[in-house]
C-alpha atoms as a PDB file:
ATOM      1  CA  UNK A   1      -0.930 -25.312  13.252  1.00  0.00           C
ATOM      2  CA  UNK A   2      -2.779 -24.933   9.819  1.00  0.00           C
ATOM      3  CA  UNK A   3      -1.456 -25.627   6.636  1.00  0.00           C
ATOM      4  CA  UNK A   4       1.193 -23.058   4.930  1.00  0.00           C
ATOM      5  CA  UNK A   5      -1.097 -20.141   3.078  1.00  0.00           C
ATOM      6  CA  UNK A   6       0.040 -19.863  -0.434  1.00  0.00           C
ATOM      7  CA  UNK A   7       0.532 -16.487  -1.497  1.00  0.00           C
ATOM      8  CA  UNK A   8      -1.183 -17.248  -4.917  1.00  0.00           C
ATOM      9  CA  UNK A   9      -4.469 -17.871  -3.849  1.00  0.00           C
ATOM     10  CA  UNK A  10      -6.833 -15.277  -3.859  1.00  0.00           C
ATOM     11  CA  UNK A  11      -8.886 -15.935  -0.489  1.00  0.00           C
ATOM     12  CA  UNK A  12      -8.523 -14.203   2.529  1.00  0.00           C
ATOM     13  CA  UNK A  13      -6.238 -15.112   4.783  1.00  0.00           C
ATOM     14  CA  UNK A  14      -6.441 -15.118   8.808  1.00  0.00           C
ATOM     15  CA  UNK A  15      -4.527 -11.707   9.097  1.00  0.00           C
ATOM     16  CA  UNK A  16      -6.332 -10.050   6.064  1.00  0.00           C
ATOM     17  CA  UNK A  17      -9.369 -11.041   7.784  1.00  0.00           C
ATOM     18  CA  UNK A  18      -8.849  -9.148  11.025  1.00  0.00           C
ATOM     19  CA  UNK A  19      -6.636  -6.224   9.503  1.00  0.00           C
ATOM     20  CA  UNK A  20      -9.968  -5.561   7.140  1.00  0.00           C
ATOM     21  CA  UNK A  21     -12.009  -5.590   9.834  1.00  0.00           C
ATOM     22  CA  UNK A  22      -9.913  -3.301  11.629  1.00  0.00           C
ATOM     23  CA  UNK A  23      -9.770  -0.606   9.131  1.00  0.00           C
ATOM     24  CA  UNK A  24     -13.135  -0.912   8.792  1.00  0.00           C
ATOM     25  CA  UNK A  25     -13.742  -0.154  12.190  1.00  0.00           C
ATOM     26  CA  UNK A  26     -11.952   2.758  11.665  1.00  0.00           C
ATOM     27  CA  UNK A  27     -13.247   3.902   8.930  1.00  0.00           C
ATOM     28  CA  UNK A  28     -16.777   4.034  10.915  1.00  0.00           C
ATOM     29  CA  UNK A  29     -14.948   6.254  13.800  1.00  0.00           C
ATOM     30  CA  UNK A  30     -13.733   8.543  11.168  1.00  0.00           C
ATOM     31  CA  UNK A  31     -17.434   9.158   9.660  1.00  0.00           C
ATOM     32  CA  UNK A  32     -18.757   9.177  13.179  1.00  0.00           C
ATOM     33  CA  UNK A  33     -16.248  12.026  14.246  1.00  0.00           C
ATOM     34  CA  UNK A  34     -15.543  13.360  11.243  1.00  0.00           C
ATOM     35  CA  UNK A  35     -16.608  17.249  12.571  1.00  0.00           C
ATOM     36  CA  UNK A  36     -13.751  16.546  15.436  1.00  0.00           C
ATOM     37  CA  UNK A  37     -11.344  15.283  12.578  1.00  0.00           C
ATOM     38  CA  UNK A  38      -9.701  17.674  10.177  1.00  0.00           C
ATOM     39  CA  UNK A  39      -7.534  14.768   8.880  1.00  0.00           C
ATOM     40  CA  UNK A  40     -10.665  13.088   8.004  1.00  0.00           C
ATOM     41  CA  UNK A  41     -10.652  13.679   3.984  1.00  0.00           C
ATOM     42  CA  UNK A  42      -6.738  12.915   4.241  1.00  0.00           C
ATOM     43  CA  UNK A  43      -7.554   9.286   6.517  1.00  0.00           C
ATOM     44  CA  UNK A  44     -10.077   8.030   4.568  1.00  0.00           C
ATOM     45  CA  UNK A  45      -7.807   8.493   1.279  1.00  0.00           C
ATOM     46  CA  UNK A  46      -4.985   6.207   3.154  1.00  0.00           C
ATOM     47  CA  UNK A  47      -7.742   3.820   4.176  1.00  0.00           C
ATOM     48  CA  UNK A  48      -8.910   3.746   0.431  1.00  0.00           C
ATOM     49  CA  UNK A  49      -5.304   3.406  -0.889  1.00  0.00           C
ATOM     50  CA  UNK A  50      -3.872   0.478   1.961  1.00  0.00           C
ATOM     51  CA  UNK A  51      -7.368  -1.702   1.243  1.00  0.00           C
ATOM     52  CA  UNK A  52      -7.107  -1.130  -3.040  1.00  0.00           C
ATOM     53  CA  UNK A  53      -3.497  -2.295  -2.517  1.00  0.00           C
ATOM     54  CA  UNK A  54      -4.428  -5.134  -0.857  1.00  0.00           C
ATOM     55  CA  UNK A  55      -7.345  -6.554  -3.044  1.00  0.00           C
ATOM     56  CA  UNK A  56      -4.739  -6.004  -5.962  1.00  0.00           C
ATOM     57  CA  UNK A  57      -2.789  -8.215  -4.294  1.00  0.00           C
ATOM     58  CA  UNK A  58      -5.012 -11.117  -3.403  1.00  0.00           C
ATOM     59  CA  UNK A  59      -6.785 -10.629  -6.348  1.00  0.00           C
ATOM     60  CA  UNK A  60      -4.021 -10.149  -9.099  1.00  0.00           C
ATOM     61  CA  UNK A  61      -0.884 -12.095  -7.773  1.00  0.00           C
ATOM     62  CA  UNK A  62       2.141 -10.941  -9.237  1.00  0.00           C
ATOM     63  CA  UNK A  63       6.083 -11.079  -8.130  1.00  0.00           C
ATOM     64  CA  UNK A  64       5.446  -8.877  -5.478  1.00  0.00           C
ATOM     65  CA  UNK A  65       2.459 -11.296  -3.965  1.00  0.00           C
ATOM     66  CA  UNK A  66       4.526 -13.329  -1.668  1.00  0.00           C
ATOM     67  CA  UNK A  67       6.628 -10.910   0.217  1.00  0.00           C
ATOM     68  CA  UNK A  68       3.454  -8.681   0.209  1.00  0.00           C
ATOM     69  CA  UNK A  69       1.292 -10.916   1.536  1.00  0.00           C
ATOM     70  CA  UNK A  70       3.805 -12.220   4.312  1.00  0.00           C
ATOM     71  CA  UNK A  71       5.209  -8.953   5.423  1.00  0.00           C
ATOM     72  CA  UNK A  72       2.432  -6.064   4.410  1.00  0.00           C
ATOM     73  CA  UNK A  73       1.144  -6.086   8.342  1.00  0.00           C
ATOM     74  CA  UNK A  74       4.442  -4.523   9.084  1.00  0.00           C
ATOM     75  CA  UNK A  75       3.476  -1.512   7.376  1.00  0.00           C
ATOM     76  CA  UNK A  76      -0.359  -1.319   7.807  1.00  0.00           C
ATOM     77  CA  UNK A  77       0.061  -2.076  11.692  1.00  0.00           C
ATOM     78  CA  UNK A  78       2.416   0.561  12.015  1.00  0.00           C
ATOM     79  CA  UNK A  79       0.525   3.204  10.215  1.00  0.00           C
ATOM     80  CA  UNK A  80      -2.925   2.365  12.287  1.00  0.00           C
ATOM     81  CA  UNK A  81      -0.304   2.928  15.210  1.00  0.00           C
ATOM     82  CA  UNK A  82       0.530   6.524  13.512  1.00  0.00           C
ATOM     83  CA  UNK A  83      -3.364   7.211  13.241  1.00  0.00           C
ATOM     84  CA  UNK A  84      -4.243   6.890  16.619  1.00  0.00           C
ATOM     85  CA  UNK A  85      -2.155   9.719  17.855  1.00  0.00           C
ATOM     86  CA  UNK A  86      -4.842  11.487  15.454  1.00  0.00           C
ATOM     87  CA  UNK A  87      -7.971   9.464  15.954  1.00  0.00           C
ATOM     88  CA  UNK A  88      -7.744   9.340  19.884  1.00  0.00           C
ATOM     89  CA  UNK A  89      -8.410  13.188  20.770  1.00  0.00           C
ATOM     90  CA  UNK A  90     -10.870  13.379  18.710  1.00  0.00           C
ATOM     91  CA  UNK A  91     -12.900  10.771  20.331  1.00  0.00           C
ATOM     92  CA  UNK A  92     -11.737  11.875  23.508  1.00  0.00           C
ATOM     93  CA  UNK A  93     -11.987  15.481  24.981  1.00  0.00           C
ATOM     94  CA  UNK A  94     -10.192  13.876  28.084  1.00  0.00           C
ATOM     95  CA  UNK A  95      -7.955  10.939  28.913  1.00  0.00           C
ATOM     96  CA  UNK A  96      -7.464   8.515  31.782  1.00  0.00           C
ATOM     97  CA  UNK A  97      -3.787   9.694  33.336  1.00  0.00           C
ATOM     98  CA  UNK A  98      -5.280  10.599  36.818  1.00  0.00           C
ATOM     99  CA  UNK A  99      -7.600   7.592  37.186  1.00  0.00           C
ATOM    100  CA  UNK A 100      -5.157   5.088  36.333  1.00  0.00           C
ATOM    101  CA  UNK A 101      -1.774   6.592  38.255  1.00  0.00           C
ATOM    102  CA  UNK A 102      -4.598   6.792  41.132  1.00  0.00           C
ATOM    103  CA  UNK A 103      -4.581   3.193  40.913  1.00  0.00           C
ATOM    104  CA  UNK A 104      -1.256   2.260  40.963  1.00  0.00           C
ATOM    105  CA  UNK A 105      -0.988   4.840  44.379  1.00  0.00           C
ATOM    106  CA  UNK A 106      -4.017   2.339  45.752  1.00  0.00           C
ATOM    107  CA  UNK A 107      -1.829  -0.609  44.945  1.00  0.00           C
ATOM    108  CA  UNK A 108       1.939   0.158  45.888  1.00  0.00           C
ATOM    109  CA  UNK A 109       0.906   2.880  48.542  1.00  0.00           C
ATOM    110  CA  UNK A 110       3.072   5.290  45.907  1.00  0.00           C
ATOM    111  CA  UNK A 111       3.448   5.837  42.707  1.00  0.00           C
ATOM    112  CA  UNK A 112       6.460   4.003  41.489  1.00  0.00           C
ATOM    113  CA  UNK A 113       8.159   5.890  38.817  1.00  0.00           C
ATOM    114  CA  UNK A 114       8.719   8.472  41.649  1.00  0.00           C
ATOM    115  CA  UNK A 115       9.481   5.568  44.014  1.00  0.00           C
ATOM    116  CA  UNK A 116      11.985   4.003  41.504  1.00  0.00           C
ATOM    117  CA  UNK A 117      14.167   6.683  41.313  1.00  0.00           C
ATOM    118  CA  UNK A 118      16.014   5.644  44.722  1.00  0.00           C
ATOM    119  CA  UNK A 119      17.852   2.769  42.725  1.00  0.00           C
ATOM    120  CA  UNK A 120      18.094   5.162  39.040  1.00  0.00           C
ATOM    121  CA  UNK A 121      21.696   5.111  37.882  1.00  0.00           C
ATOM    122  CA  UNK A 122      22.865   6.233  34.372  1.00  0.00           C
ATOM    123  CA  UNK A 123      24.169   2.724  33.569  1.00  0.00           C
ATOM    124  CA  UNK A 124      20.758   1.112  35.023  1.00  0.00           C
ATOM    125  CA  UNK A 125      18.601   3.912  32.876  1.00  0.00           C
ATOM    126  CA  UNK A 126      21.309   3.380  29.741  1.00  0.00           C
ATOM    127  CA  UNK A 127      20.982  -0.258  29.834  1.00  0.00           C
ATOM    128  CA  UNK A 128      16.906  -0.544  29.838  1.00  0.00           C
ATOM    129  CA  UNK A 129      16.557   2.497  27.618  1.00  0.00           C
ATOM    130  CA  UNK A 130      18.251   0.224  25.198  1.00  0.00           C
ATOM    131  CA  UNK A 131      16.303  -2.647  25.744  1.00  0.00           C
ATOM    132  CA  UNK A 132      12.834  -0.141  25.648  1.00  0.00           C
ATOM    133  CA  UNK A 133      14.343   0.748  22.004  1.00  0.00           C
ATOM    134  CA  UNK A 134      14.861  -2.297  20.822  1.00  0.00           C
ATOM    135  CA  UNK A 135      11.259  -3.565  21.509  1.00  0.00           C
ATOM    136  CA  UNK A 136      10.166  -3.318  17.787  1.00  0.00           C
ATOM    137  CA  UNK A 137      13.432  -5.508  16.346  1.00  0.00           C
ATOM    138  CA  UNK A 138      12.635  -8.023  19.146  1.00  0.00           C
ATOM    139  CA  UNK A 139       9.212  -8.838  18.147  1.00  0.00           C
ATOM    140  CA  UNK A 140      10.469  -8.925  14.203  1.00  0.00           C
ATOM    141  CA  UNK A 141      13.187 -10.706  14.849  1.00  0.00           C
ATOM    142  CA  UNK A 142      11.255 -13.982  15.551  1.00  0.00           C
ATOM    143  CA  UNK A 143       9.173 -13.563  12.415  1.00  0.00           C
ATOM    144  CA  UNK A 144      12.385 -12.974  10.498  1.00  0.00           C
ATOM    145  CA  UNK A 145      14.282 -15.975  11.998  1.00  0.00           C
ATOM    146  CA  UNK A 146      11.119 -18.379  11.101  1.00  0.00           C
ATOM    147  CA  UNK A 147      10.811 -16.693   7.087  1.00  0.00           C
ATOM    148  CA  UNK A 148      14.775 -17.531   7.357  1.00  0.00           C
ATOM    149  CA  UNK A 149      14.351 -20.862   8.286  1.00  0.00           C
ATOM    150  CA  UNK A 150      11.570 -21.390   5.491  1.00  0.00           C
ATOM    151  CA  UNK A 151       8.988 -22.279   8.558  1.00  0.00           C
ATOM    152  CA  UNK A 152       6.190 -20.442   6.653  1.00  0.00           C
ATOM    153  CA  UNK A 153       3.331 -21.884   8.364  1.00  0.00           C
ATOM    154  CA  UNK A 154       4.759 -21.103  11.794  1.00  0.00           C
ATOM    155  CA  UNK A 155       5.858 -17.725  10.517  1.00  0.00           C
ATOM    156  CA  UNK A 156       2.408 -16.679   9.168  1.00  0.00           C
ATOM    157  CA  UNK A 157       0.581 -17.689  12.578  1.00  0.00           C
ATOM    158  CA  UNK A 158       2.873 -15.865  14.188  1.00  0.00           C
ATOM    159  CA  UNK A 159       2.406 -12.238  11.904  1.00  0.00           C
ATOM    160  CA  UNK A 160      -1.230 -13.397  12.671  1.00  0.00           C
ATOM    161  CA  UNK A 161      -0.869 -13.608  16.472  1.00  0.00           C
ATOM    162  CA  UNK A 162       1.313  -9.873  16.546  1.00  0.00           C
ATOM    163  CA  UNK A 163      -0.665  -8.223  13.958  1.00  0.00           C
ATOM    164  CA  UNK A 164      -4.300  -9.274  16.225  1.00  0.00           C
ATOM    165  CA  UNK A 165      -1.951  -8.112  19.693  1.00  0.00           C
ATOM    166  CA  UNK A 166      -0.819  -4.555  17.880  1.00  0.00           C
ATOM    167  CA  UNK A 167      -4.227  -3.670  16.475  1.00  0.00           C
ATOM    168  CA  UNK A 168      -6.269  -5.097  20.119  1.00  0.00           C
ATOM    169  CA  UNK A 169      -3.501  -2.773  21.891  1.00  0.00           C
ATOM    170  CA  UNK A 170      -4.711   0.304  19.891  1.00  0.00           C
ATOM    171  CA  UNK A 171      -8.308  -0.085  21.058  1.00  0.00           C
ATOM    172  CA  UNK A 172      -7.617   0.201  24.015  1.00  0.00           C
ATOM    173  CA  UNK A 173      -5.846   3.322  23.692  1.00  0.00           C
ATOM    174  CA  UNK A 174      -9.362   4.243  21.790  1.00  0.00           C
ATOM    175  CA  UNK A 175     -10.862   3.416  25.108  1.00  0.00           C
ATOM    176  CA  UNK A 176      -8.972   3.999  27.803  1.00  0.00           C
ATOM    177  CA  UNK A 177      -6.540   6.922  26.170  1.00  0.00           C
ATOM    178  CA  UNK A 178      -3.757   7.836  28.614  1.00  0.00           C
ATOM    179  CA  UNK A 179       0.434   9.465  28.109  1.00  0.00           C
ATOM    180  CA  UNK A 180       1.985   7.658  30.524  1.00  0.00           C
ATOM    181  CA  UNK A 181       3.251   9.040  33.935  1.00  0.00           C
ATOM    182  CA  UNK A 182       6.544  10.703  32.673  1.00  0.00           C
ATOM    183  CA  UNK A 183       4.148  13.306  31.660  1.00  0.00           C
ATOM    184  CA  UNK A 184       1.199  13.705  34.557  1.00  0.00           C
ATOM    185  CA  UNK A 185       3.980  12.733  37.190  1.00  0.00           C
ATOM    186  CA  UNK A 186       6.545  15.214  36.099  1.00  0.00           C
ATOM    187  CA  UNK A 187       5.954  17.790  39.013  1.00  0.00           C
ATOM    188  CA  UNK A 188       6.722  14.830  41.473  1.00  0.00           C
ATOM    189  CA  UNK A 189       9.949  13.649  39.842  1.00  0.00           C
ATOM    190  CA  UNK A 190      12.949  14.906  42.112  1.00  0.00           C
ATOM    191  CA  UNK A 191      15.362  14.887  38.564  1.00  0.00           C
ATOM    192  CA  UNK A 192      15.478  13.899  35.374  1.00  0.00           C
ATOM    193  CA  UNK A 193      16.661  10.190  34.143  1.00  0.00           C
ATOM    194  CA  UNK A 194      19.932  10.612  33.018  1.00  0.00           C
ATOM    195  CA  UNK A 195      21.824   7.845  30.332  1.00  0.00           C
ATOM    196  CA  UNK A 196      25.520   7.888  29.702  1.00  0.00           C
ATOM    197  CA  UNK A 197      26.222   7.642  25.837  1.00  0.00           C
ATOM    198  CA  UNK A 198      22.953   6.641  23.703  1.00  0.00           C
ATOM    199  CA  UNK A 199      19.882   7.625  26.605  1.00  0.00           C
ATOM    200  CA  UNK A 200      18.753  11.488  24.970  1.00  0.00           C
ATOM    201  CA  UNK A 201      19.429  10.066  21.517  1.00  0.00           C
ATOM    202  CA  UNK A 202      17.093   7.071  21.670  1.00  0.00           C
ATOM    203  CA  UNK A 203      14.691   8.632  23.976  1.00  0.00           C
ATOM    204  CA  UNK A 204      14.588  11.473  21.334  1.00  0.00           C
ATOM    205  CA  UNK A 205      14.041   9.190  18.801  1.00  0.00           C
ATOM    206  CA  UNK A 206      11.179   7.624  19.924  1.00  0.00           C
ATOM    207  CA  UNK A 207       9.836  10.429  21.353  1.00  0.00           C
ATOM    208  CA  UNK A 208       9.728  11.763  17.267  1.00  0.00           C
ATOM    209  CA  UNK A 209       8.206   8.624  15.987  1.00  0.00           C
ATOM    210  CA  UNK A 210       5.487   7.930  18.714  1.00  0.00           C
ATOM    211  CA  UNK A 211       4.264  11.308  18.398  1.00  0.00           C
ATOM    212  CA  UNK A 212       1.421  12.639  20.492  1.00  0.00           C
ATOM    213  CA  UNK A 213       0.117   9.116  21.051  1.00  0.00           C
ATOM    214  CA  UNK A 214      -2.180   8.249  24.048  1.00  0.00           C
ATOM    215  CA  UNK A 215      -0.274   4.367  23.741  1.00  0.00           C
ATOM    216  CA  UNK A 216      -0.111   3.305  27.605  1.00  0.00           C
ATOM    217  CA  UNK A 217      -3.000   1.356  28.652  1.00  0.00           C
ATOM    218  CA  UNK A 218      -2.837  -1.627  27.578  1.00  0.00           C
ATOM    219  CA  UNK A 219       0.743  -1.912  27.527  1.00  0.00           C
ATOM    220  CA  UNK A 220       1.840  -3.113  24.015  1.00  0.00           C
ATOM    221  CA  UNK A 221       4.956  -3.378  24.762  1.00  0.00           C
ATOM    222  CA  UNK A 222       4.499  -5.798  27.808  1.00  0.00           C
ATOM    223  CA  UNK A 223       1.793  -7.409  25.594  1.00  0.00           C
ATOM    224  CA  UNK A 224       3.558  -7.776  22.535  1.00  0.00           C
ATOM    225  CA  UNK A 225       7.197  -9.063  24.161  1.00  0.00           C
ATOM    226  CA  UNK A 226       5.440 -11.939  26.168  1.00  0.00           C
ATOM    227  CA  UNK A 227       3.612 -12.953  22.535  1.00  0.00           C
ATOM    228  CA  UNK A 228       7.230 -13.025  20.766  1.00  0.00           C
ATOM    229  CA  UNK A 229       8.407 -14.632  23.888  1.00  0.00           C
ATOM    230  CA  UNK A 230       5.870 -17.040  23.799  1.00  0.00           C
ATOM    231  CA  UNK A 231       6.352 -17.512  19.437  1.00  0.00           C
ATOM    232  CA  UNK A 232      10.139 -17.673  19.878  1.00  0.00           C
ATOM    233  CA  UNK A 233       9.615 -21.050  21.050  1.00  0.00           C
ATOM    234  CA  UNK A 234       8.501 -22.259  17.693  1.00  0.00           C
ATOM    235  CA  UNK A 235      12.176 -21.621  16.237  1.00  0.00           C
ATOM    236  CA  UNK A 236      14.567 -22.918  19.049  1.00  0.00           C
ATOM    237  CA  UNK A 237      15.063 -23.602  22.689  1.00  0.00           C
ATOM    238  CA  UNK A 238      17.848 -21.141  22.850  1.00  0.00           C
ATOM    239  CA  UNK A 239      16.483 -18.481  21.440  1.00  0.00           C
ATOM    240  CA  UNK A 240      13.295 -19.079  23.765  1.00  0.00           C
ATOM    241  CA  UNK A 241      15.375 -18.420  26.808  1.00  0.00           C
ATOM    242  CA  UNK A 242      16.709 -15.201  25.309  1.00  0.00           C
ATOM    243  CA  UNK A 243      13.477 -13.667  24.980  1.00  0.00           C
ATOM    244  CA  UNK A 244      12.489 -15.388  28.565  1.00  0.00           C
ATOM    245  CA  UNK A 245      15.624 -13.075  29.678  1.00  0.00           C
ATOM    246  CA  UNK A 246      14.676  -9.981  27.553  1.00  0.00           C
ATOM    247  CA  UNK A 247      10.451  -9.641  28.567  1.00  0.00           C
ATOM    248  CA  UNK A 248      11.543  -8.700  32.396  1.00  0.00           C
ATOM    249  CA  UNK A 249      14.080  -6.601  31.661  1.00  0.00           C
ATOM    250  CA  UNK A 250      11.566  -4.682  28.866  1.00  0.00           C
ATOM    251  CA  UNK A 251       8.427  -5.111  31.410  1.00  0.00           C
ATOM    252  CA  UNK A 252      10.227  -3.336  34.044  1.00  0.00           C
ATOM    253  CA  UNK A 253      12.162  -0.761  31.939  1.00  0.00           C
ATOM    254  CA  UNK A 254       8.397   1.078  30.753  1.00  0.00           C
ATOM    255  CA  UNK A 255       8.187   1.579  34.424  1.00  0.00           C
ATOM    256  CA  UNK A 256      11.500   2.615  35.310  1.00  0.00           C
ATOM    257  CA  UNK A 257      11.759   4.806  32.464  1.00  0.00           C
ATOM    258  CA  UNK A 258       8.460   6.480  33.267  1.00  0.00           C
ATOM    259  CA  UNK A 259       6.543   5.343  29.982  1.00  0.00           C
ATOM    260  CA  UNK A 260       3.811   3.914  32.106  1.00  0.00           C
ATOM    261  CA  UNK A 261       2.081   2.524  34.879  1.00  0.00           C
ATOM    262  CA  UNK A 262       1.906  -1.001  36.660  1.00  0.00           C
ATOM    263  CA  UNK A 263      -1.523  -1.317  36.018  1.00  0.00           C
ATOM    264  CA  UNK A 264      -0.639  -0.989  31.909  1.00  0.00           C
ATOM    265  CA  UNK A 265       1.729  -3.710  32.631  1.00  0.00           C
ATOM    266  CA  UNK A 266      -0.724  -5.821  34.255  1.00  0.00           C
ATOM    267  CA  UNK A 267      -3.567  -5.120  31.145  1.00  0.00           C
ATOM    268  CA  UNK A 268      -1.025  -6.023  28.646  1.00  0.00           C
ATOM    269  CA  UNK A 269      -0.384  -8.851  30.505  1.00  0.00           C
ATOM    270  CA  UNK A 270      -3.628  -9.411  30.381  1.00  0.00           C
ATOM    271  CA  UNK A 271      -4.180  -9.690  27.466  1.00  0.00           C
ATOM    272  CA  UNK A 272      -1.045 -11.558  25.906  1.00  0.00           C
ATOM    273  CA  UNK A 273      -2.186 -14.414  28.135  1.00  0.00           C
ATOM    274  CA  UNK A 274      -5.659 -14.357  26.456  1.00  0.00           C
ATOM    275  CA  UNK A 275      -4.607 -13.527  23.157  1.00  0.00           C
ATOM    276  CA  UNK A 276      -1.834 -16.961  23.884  1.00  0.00           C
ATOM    277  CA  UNK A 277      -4.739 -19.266  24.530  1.00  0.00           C
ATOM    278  CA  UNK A 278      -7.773 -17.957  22.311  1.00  0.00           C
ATOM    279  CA  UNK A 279      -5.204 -17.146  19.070  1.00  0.00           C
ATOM    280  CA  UNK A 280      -4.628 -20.694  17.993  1.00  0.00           C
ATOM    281  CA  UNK A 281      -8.710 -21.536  17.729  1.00  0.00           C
ATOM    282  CA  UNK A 282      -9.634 -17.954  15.931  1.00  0.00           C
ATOM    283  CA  UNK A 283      -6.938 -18.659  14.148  1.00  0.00           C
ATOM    284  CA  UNK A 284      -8.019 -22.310  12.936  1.00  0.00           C
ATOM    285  CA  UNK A 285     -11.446 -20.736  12.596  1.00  0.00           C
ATOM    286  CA  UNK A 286     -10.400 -18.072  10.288  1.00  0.00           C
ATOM    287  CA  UNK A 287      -8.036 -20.353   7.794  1.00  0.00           C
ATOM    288  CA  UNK A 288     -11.373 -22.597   7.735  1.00  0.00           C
ATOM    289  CA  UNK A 289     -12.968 -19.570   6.154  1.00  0.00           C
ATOM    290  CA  UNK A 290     -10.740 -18.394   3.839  1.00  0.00           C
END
């Protein structure tokens, strides 16, 4: 693991590096479709204000510098999140639903969120609609415990490795965009999921916060719980084999609630594994830089 980044210095570090790039990025898809993009004026403001914030930051360290420079991919990584829901039709006139459901029918011989409701209960949908909700806390929660602990050069690897997962998760909603199966399937469903005391509420809630989003293939949230899975190990054994319990029960839950298909889960898979081996050298390669 590299050396702990100190806040006051004003190079890049590894997760400026690739959050830069990935505004830049775009940045370009917002000139190229900026006819297809009413927002456009609006996104290119934000983009202005997030990167002028930052460069006052590295550039003019202050009291705020070290819990900005730690914890500001929270906020940019969830507002690149927000933009796709925006950026995605426009580049797209048409999305993926049909092609990919029509692979999970090739694989299981049926498509299983209408298979999976022969074993739906309300406590079985109550008690994974719960752990679908708390996906966001559980990949903070490791990067909280290690700031906690004072384990900054673990904990700034590890914003490094979620931050690169989140914003490699969003394109590939740029280019394969897809809503999930609870939508395309609906017609098939025989009845709705039904909870018992928190299921509408929560689904209803992030319903409201994830918007119009085309956010299924890759699956970030099988992708992103295997990488705090993985990073959990660098605070404690026990709280390794929590997470080892949790990423199952959160894989199979965006299937059984109907969030998306097997072969998202496989992708995001994918990709965590990928992202678990080649994150450590880009990593090395990018504090080398700075």
């Amino acid at each position: 693991m590299a050396e702990v980044l100190n806040p006051g210095s004003r190079r890049l570090w590894p997760v400026d590096r690739i959050i830069i790039a990935y505004f830049t990025f775009t940045t370009v898809l917002i000139l190229v479709w900026w006819k297809n993009l009413p927002e456009a004026p609006h996104l290119l403001a934000l983009h202005a204000v997030f990167m002028a914030v930052l460069a006052f930051e590295i550039k003019r360290p202050n009291f705020t510098t070290r819990v900005f420079r730690n914890w500001y991919p929270v906020i940019y990584v969830a507002w690149c999140y927000k933009e796709m829901a925006v950026l995605v039709p426009a580049v797209h006139r048409s999305d993926y639903d049909r092609f990919l459901a029509g692979l999970d029918f090739r694989i299981w011989y049926a498509y299983p969120t209408v298979w999976l409701e022969r074993i739906a209960t309300p406590l079985l949908t109550e008690m994974l609609q719960v752990a679908y909700t708390l996906f966001v806390p559980a990949v903070l929660l490791v990067a909280f415990l290690l700031w906690k602990k004072g384990r900054m050069a673990q904990f700034q690897y590890y914003a490094f490795l979620i931050a690169l997962g989140f914003l490699i998760s969003y394109i590939g909603y740029l280019v394969v965009p897809a809503r999930g199966p609870r939508f395309l399937l609906k017609h098939l469903q025989h009845a709705p999921l039904q909870g018992l005391w928190m299921f509408r509420g929560m689904r209803a809630t992030l319903d409201r916060l994830e918007s119009a989003a085309y956010d299924c293939f890759p699956s970030g949230h099988t992708e992103l719980t295997i990488l705090a899975w993985w990073g959990s190990r660098m605070f404690s054994k026990r709280v390794f084999w929590a997470y080892f319990a949790y990423t199952p029960l959160l894989i199979f839950a965006t299937v059984y609630l109907r969030y998306h298909y097997t072969v998202d889960l496989l992708a995001g898979a994918g990709v965590a594994c990928i992202l678990i081996v080649a994150a450590p050298v880009f990593y090395r390669k990018l504090s080398m830089e700075a």
